[in-house]
C-alpha atoms as a PDB file:
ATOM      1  CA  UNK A   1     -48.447  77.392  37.713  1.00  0.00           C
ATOM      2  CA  UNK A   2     -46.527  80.541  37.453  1.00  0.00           C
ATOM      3  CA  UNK A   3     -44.467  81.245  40.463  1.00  0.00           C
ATOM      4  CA  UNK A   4     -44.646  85.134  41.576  1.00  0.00           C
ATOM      5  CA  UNK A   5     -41.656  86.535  44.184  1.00  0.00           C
ATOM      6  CA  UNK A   6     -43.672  89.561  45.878  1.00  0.00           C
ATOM      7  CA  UNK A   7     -40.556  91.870  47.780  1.00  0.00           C
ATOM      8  CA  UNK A   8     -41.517  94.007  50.521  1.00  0.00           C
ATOM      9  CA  UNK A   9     -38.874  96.431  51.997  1.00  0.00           C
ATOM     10  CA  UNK A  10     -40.107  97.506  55.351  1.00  0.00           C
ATOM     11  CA  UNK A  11     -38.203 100.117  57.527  1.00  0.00           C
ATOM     12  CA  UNK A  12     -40.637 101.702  60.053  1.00  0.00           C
ATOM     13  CA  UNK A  13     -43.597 100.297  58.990  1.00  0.00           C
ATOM     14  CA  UNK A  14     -45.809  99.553  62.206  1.00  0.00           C
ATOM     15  CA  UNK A  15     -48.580 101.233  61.618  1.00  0.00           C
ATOM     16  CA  UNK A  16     -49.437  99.963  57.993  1.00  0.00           C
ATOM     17  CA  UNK A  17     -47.478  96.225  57.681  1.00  0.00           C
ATOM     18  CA  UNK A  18     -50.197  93.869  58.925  1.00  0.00           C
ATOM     19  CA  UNK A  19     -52.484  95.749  56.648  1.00  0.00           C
ATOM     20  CA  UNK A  20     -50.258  95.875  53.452  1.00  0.00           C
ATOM     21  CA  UNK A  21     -49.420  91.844  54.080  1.00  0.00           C
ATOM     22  CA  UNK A  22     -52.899  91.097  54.905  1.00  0.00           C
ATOM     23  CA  UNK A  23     -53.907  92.735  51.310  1.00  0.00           C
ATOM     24  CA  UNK A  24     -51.043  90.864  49.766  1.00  0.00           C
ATOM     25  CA  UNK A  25     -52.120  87.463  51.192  1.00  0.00           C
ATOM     26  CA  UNK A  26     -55.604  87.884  50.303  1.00  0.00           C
ATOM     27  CA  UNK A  27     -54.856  87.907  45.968  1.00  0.00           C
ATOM     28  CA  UNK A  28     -55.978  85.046  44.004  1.00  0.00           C
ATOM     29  CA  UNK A  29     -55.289  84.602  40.587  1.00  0.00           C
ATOM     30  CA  UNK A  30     -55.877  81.715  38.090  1.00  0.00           C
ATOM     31  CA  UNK A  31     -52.602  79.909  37.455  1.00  0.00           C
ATOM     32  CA  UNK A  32     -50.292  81.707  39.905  1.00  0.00           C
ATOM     33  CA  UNK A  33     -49.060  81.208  42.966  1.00  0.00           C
ATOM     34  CA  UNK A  34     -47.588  84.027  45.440  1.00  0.00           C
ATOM     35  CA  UNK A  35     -44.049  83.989  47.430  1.00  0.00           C
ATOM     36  CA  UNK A  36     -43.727  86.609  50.140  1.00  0.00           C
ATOM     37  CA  UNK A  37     -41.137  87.925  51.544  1.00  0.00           C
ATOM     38  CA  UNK A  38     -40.387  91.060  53.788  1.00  0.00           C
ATOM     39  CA  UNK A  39     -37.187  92.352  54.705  1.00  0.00           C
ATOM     40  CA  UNK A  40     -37.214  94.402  57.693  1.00  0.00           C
ATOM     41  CA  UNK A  41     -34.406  96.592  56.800  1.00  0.00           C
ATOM     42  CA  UNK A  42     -33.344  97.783  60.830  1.00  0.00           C
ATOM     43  CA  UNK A  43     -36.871  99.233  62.108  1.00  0.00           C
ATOM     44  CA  UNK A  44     -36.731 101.447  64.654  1.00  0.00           C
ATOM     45  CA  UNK A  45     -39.936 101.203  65.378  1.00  0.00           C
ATOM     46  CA  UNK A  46     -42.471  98.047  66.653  1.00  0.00           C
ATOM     47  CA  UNK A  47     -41.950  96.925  62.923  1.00  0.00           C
ATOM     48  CA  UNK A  48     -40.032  93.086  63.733  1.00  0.00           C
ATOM     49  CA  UNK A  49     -41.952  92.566  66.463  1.00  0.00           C
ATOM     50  CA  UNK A  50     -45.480  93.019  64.718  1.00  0.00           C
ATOM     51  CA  UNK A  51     -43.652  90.748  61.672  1.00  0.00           C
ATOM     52  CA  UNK A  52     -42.912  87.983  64.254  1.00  0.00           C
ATOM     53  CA  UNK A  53     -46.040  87.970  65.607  1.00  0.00           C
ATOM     54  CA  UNK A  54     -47.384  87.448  62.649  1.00  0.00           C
ATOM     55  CA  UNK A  55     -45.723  84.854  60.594  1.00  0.00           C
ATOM     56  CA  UNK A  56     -48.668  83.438  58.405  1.00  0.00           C
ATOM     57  CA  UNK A  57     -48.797  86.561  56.576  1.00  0.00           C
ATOM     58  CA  UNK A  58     -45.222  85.714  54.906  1.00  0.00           C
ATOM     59  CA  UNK A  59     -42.903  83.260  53.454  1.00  0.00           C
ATOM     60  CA  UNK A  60     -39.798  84.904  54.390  1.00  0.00           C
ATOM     61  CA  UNK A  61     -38.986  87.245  57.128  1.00  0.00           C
ATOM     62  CA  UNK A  62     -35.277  88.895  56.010  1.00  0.00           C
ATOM     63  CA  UNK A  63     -34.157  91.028  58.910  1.00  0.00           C
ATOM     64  CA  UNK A  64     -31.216  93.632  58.799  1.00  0.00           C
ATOM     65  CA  UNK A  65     -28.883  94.439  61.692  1.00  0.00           C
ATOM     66  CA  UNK A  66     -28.282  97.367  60.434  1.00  0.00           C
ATOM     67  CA  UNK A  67     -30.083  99.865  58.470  1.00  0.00           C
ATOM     68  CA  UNK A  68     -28.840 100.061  54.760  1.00  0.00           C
ATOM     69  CA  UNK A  69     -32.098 101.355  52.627  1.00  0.00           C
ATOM     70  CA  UNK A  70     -34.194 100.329  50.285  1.00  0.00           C
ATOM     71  CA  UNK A  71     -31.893  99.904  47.948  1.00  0.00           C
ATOM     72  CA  UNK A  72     -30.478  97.060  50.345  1.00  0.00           C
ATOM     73  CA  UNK A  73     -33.704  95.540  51.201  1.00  0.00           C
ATOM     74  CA  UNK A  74     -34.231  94.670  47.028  1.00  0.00           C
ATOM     75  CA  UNK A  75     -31.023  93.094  46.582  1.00  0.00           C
ATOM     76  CA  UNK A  76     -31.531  91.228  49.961  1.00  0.00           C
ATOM     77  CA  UNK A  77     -35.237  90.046  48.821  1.00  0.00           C
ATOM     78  CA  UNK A  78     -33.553  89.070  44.929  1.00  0.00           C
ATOM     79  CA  UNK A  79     -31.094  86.791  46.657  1.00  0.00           C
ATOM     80  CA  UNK A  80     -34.134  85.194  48.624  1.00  0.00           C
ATOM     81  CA  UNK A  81     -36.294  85.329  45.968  1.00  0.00           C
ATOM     82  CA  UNK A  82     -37.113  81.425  44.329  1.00  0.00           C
ATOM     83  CA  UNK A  83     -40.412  82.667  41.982  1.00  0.00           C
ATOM     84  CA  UNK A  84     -40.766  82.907  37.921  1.00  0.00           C
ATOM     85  CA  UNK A  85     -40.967  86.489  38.449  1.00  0.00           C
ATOM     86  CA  UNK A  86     -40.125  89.674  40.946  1.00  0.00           C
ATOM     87  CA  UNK A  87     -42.892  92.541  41.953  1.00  0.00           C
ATOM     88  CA  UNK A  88     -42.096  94.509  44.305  1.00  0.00           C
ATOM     89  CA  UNK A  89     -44.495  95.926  46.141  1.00  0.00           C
ATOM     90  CA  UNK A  90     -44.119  98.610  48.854  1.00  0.00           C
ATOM     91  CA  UNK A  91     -45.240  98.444  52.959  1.00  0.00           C
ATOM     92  CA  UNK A  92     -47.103 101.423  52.791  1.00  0.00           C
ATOM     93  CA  UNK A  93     -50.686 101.905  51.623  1.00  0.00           C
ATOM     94  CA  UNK A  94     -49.959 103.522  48.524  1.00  0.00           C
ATOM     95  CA  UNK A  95     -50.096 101.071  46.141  1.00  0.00           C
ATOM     96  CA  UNK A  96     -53.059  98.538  46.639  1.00  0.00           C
ATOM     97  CA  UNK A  97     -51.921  94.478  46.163  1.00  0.00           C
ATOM     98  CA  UNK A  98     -55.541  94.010  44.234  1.00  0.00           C
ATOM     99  CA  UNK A  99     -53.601  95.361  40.917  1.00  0.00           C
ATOM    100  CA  UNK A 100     -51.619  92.114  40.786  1.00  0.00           C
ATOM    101  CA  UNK A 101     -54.609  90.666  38.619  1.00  0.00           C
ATOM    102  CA  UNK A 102     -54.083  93.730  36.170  1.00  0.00           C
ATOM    103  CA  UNK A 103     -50.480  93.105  36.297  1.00  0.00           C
ATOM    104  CA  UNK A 104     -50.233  89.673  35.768  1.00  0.00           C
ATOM    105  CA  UNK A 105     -52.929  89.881  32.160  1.00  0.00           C
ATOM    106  CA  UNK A 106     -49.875  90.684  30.307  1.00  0.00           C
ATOM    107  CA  UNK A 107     -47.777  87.347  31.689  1.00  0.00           C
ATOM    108  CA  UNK A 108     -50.594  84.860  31.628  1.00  0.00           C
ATOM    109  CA  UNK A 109     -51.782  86.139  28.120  1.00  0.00           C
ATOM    110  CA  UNK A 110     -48.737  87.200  26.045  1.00  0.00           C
ATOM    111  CA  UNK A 111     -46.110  85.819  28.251  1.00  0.00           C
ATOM    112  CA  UNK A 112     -44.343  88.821  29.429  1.00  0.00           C
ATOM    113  CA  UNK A 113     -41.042  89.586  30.554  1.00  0.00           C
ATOM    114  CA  UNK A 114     -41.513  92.855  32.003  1.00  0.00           C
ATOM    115  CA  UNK A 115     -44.565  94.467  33.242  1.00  0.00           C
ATOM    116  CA  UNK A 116     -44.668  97.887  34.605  1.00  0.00           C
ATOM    117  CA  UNK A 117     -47.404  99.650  36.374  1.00  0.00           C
ATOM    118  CA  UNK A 118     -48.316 103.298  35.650  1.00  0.00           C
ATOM    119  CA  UNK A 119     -50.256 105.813  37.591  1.00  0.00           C
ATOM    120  CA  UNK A 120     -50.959 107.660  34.155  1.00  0.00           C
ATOM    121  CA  UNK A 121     -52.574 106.027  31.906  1.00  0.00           C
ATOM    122  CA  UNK A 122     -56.154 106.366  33.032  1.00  0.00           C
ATOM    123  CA  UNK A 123     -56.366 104.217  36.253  1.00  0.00           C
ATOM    124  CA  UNK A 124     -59.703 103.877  38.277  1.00  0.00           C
ATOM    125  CA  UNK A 125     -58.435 106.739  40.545  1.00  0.00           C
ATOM    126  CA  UNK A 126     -55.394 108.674  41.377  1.00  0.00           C
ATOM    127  CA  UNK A 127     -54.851 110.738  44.413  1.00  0.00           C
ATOM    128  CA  UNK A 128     -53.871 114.342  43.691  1.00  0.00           C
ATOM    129  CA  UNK A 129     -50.308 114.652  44.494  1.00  0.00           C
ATOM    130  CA  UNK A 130     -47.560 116.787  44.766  1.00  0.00           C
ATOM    131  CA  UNK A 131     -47.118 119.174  41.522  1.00  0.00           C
ATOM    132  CA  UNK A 132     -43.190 118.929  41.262  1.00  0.00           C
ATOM    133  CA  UNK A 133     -43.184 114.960  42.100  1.00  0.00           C
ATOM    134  CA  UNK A 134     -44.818 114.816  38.322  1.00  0.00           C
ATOM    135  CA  UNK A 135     -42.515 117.189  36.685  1.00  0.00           C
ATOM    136  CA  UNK A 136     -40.014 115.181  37.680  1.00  0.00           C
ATOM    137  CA  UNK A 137     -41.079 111.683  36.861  1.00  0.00           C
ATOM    138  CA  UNK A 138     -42.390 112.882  33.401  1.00  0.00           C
ATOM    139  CA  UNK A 139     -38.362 114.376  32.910  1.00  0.00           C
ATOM    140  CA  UNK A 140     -36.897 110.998  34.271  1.00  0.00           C
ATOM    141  CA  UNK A 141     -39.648 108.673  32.097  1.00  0.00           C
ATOM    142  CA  UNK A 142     -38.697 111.060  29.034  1.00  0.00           C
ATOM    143  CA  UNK A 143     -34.947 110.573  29.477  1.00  0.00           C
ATOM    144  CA  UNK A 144     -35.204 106.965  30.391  1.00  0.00           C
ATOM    145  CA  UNK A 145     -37.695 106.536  27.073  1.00  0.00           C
ATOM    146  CA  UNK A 146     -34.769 108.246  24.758  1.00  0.00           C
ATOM    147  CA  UNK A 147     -31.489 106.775  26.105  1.00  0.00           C
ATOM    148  CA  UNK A 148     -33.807 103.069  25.476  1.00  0.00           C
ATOM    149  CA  UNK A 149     -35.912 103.393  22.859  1.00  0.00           C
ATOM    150  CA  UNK A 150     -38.767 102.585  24.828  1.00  0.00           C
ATOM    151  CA  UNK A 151     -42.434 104.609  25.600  1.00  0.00           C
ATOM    152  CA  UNK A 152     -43.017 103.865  29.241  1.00  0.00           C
ATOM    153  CA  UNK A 153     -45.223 106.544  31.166  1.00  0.00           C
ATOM    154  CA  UNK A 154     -44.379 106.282  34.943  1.00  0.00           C
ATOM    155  CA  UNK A 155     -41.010 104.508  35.097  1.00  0.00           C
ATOM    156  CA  UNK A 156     -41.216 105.249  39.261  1.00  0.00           C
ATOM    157  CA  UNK A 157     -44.465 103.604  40.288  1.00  0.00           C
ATOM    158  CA  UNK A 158     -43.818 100.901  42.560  1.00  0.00           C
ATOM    159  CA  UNK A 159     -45.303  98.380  40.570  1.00  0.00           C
ATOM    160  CA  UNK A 160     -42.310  96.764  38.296  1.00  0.00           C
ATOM    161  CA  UNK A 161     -42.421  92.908  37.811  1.00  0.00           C
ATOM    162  CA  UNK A 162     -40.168  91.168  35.703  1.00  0.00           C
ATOM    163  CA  UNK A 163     -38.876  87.382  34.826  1.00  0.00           C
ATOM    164  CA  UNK A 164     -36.607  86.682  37.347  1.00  0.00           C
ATOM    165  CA  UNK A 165     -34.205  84.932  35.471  1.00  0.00           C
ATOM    166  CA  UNK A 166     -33.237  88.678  33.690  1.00  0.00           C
ATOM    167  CA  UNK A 167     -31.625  89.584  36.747  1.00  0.00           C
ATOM    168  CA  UNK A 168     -29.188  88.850  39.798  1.00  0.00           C
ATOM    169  CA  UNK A 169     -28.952  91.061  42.525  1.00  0.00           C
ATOM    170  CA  UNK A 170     -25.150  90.985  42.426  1.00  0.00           C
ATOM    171  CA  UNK A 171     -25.326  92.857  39.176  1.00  0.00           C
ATOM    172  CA  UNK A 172     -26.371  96.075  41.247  1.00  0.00           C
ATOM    173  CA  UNK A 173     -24.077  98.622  41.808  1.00  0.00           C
ATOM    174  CA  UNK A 174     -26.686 101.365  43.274  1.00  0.00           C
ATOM    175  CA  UNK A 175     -28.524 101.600  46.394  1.00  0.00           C
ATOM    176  CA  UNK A 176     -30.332 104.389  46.858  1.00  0.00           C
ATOM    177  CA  UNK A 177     -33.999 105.736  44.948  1.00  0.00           C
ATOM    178  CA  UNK A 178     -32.157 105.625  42.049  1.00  0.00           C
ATOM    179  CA  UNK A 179     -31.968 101.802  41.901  1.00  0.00           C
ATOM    180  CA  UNK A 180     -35.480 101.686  39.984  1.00  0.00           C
ATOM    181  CA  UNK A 181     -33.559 103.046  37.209  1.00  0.00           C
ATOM    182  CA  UNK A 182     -31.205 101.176  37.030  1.00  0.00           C
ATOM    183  CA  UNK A 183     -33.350  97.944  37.112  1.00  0.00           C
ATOM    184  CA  UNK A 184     -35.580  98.740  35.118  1.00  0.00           C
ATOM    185  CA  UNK A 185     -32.461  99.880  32.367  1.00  0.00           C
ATOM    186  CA  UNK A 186     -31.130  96.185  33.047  1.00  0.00           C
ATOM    187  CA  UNK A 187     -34.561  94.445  32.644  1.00  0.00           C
ATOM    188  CA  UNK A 188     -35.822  96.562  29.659  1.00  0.00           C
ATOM    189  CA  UNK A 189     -32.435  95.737  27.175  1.00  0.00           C
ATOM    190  CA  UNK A 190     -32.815  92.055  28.332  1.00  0.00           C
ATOM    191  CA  UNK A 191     -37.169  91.756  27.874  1.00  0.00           C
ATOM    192  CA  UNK A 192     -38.676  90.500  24.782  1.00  0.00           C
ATOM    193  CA  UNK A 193     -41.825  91.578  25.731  1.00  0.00           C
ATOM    194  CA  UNK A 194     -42.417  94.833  28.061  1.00  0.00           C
ATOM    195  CA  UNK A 195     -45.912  96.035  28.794  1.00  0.00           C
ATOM    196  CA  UNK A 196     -47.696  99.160  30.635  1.00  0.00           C
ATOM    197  CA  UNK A 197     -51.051  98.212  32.922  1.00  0.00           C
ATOM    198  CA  UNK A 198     -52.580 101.344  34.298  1.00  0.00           C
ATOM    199  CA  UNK A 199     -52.234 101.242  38.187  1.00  0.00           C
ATOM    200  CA  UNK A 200     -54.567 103.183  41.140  1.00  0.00           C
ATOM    201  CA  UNK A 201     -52.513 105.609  43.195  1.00  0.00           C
ATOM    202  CA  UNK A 202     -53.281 106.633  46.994  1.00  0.00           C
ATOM    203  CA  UNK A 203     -50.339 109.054  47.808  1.00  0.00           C
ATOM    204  CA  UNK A 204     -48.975 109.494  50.900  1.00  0.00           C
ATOM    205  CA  UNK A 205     -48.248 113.116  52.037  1.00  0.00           C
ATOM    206  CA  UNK A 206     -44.540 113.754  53.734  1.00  0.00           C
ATOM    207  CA  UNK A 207     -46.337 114.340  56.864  1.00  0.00           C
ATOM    208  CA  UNK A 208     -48.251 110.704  56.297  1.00  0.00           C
ATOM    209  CA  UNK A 209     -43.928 109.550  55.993  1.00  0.00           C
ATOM    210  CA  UNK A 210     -43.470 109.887  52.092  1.00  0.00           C
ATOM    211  CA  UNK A 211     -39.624 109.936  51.840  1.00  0.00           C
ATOM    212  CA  UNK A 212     -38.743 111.029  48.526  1.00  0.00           C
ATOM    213  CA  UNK A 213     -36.546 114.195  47.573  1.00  0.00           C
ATOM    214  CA  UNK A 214     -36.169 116.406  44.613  1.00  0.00           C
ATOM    215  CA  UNK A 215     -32.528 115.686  44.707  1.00  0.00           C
ATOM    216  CA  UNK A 216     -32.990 112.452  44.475  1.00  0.00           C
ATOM    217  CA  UNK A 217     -33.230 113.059  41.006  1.00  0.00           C
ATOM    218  CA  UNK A 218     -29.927 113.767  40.239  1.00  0.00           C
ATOM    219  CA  UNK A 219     -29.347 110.255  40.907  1.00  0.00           C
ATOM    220  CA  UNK A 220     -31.884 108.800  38.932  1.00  0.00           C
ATOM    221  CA  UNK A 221     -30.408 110.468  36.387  1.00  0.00           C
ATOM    222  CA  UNK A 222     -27.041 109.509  36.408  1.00  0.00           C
ATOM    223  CA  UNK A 223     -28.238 105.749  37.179  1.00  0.00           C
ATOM    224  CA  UNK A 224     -30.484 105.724  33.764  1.00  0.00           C
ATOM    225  CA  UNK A 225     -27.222 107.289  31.500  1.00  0.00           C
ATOM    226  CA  UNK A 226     -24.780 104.719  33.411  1.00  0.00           C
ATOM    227  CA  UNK A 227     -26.576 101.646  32.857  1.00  0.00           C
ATOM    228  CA  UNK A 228     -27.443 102.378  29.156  1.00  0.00           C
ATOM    229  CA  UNK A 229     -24.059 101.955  28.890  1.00  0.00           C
ATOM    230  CA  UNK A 230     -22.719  99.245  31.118  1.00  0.00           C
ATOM    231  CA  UNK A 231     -21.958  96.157  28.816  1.00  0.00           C
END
């Protein structure tokens, strides 16, 4: 039985957490069981409260005093985390938990170490998004895919799950959006075996609360050439 660590950064999530954990609780696959754990990371909103009154849709319930990002919430969830393998999986309704089957093919077939979703390589559907959000990601994935030697397609999609044992949360120095990179630059030199699974995409709009920046790719950026090199 493989042992799966699902992390779920929340931070003003009322309106969409009972349905993302709901979704999350309802996956069944052959062989694997599920671990879930939320961190609450200082909600402003009714975002606890709905989480307390609702404790059979977790494992864990991590709750921040004080609001330090996403970032944060990951390194809080890895030092919780007890499963053969991390996905993280975001509170929103972006990203839809019935992809963990797709995800999980590579690990229960060729026993991967890193799987990595991607909203590009033909998935069922994909909600048109914004223009420059793509630009971008294609210029991070391409400088990402030459500083490691690598051919990933969508190295920002929520969807990253990896063996646990190739990382500790301590190793992090970053923790803002560009954290992805930097995982996923830690993860990648230490895999044997990385695969791609296309991955279904519902956008959210910044009006709907997406958060992301364009200068948050600066960032990324510096996070991809800095951990190529770390030792």
């Amino acid at each position: 039985m493989i042992r799966v660590s699902v992390l779920i950064p929340a931070y003003n999530e009322e309106a969409t957490i009972v349905d993302i954990l709901t979704r999350v609780r309802a996956q069944q696959v052959d062989g694997v069981a599920f671990e879930v754990i939320v961190i609450n990371d200082a909600s402003k909103d009714g975002t606890l409260r709905t989480l307390k009154e609702r404790p059979d849709l977790y494992d864990r319930l991590v709750d921040h005093a004080v609001n330090g990002g996403k970032g944060a919430a990951v390194k809080s969830g890895l030092g919780h985390a007890t499963g053969d393998y991390i996905l993280f999986q975001d509170a929103d309704l972006e990203y839809d938990p019935a992809e963990y089957a797709s995800l999980l093919l590579p690990v229960l077939r060729f026993d991967a170490d890193l799987v990595m979703g991607s909203r590009f390589l033909a998935p069922s559907y994909t909600r048109v998004h914004y223009l420059w959000h793509k630009i971008g990601n294609q210029f991070i994935t391409g400088l990402f895919n030459v500083m490691n030697n690598t051919t990933f397609t969508d190295i920002y999609c929520c969807y990253l799950m990896f063996r646990r044992t190739l990382l500790s949360g301590d190793e992090l120095r970053t923790a803002g959006w560009q954290q992805q990179a930097e995982i996923l630059g830690l993860v990648a030199r230490r895999s044997g075996a990385s695969y791609e699974v296309p991955i279904s995409y519902h956008g959210r709009t910044y009006a709907e609360g997406k958060k992301i920046r364009a200068y948050h790719t600066l960032g990324v950026m510096w996070a991809i050439v800095a951990t190529r090199f770390r030792s």
